[in-house]
C-alpha atoms as a PDB file:
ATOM      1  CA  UNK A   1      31.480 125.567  40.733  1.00  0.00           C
ATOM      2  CA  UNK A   2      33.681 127.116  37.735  1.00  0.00           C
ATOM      3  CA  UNK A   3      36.959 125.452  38.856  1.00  0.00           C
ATOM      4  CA  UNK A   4      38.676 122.495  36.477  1.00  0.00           C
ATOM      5  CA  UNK A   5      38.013 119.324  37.565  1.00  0.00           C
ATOM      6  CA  UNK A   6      42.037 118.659  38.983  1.00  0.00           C
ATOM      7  CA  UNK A   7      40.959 121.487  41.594  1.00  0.00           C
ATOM      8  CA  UNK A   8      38.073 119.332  42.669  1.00  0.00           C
ATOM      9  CA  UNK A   9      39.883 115.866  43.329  1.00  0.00           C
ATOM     10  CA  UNK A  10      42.551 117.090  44.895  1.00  0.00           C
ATOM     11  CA  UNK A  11      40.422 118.601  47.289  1.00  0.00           C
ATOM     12  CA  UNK A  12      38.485 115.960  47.770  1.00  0.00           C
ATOM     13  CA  UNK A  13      41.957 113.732  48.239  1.00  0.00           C
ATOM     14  CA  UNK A  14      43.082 116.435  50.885  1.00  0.00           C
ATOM     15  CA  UNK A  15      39.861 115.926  52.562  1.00  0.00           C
ATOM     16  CA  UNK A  16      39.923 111.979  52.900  1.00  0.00           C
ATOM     17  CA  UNK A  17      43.852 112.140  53.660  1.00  0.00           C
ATOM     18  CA  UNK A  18      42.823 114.336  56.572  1.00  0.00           C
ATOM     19  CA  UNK A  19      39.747 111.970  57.829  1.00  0.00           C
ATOM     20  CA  UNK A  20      42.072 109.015  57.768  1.00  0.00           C
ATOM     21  CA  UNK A  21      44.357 110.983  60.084  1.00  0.00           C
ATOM     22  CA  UNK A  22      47.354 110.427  57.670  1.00  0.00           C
ATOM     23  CA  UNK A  23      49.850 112.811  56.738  1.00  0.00           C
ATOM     24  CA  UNK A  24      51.521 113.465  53.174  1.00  0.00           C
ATOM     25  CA  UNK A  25      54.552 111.374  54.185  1.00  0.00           C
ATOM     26  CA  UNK A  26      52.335 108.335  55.096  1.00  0.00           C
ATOM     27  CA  UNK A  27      49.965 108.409  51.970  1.00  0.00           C
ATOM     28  CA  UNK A  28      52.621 108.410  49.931  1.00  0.00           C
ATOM     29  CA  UNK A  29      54.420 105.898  51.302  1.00  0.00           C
ATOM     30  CA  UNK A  30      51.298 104.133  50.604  1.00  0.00           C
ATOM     31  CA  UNK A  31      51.133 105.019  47.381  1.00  0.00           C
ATOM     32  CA  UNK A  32      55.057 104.900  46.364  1.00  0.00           C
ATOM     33  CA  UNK A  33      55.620 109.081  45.857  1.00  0.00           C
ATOM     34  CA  UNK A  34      56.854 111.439  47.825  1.00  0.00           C
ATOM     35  CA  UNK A  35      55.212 113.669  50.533  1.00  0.00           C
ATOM     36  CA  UNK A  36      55.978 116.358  47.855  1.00  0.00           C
ATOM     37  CA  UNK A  37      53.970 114.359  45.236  1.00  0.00           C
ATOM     38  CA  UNK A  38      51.247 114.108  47.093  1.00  0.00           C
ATOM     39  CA  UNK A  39      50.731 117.594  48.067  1.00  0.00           C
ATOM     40  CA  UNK A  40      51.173 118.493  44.247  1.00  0.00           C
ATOM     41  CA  UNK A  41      48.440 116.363  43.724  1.00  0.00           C
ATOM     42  CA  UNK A  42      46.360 117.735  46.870  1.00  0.00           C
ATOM     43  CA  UNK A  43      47.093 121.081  44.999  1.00  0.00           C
ATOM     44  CA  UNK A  44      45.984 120.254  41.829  1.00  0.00           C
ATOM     45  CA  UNK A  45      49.974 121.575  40.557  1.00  0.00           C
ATOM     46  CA  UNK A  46      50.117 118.036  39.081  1.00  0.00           C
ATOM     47  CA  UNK A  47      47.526 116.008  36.985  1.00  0.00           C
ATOM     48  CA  UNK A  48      46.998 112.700  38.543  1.00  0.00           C
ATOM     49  CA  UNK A  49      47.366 109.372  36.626  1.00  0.00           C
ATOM     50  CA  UNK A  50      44.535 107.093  36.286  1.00  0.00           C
ATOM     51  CA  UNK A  51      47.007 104.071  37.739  1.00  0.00           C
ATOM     52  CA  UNK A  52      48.187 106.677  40.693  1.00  0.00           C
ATOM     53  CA  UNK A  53      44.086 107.895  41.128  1.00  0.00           C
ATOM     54  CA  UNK A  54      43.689 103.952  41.685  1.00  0.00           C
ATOM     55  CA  UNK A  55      46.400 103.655  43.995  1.00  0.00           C
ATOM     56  CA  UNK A  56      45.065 106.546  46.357  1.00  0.00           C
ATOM     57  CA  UNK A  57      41.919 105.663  46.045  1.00  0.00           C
ATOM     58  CA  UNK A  58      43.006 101.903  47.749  1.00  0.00           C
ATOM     59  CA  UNK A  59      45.190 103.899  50.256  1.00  0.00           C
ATOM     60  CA  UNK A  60      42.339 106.028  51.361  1.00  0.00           C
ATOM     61  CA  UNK A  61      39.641 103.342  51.384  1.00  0.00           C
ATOM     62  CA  UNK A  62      37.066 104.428  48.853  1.00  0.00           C
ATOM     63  CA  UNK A  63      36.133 104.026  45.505  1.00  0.00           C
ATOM     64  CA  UNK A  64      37.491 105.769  42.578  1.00  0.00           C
ATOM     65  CA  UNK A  65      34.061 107.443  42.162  1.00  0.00           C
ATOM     66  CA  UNK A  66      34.739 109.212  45.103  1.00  0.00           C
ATOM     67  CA  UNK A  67      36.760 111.752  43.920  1.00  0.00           C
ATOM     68  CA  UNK A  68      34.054 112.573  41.416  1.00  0.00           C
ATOM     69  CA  UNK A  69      30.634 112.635  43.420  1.00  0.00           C
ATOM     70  CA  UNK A  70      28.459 115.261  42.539  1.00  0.00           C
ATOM     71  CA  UNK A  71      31.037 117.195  40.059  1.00  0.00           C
ATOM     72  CA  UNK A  72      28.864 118.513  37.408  1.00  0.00           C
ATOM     73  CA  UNK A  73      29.607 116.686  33.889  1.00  0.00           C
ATOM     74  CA  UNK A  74      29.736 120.548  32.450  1.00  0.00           C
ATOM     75  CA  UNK A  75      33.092 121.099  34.946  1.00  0.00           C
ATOM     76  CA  UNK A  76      36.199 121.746  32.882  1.00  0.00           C
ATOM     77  CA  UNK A  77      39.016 119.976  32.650  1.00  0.00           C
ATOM     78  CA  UNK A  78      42.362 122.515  33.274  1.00  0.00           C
ATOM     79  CA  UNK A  79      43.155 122.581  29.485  1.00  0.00           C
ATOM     80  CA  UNK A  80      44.901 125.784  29.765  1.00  0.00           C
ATOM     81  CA  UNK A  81      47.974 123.719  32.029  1.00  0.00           C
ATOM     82  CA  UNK A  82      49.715 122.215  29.018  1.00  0.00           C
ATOM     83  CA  UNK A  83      49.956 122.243  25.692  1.00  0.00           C
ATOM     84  CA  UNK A  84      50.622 119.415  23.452  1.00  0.00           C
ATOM     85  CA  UNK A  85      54.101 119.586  21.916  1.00  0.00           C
ATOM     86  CA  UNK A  86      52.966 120.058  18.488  1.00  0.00           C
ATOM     87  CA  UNK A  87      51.105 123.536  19.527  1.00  0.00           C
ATOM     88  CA  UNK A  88      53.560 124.406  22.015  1.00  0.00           C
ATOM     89  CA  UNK A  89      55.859 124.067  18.773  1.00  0.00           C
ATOM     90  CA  UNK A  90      53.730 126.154  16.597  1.00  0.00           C
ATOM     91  CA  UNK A  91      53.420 128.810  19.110  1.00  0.00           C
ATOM     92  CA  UNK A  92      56.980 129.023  19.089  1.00  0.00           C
ATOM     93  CA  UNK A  93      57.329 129.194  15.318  1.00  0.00           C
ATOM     94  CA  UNK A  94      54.847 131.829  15.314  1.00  0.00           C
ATOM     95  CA  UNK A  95      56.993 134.116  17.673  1.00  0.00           C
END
């Protein structure tokens, strides 16, 4: 298991979404996004927030934990998705 962490909890969210028998639409109304949000976050396109990982985790009926059972400590985060402004700035300078 190579993949960044984001990749892993989404999945995981896609999986319990499923289970509950709700759609996109419906966990997000839970949740206050958009079915679009939600399958951003299903897709690991968008990091979650720690305050939005609560909410879904209340939605879906489990623990926040759950999104993070059994994922090696050694798994990556997806560092390579943004850069902070300072060394998106420098790369720019450098150009």
């Amino acid at each position: 298991m190579d993949e960044p962490v984001e990749y892993v909890v989404g999945r995981r969210l896609r999986r319990r979404r499923r289970l509950m028998g709700l759609t996109q639409s419906e966990l997000g109304v839970l949740c206050g996004v958009s079915f679009q949000q939600v399958q951003k976050y299903e897709s690991a396109h968008t990091r979650l927030s720690v305050g939005m990982l609560w909410k879904l985790a209340c939605a879906l009926e489990v623990d926040v934990s759950y999104f993070f059972a059994d994922v090696p400590r050694a798994l990556p985060a997806n560092e390579g998705r943004r850069l902070p402004a300072a060394e998106t700035l420098a790369s720019a300078n450098a150009a």
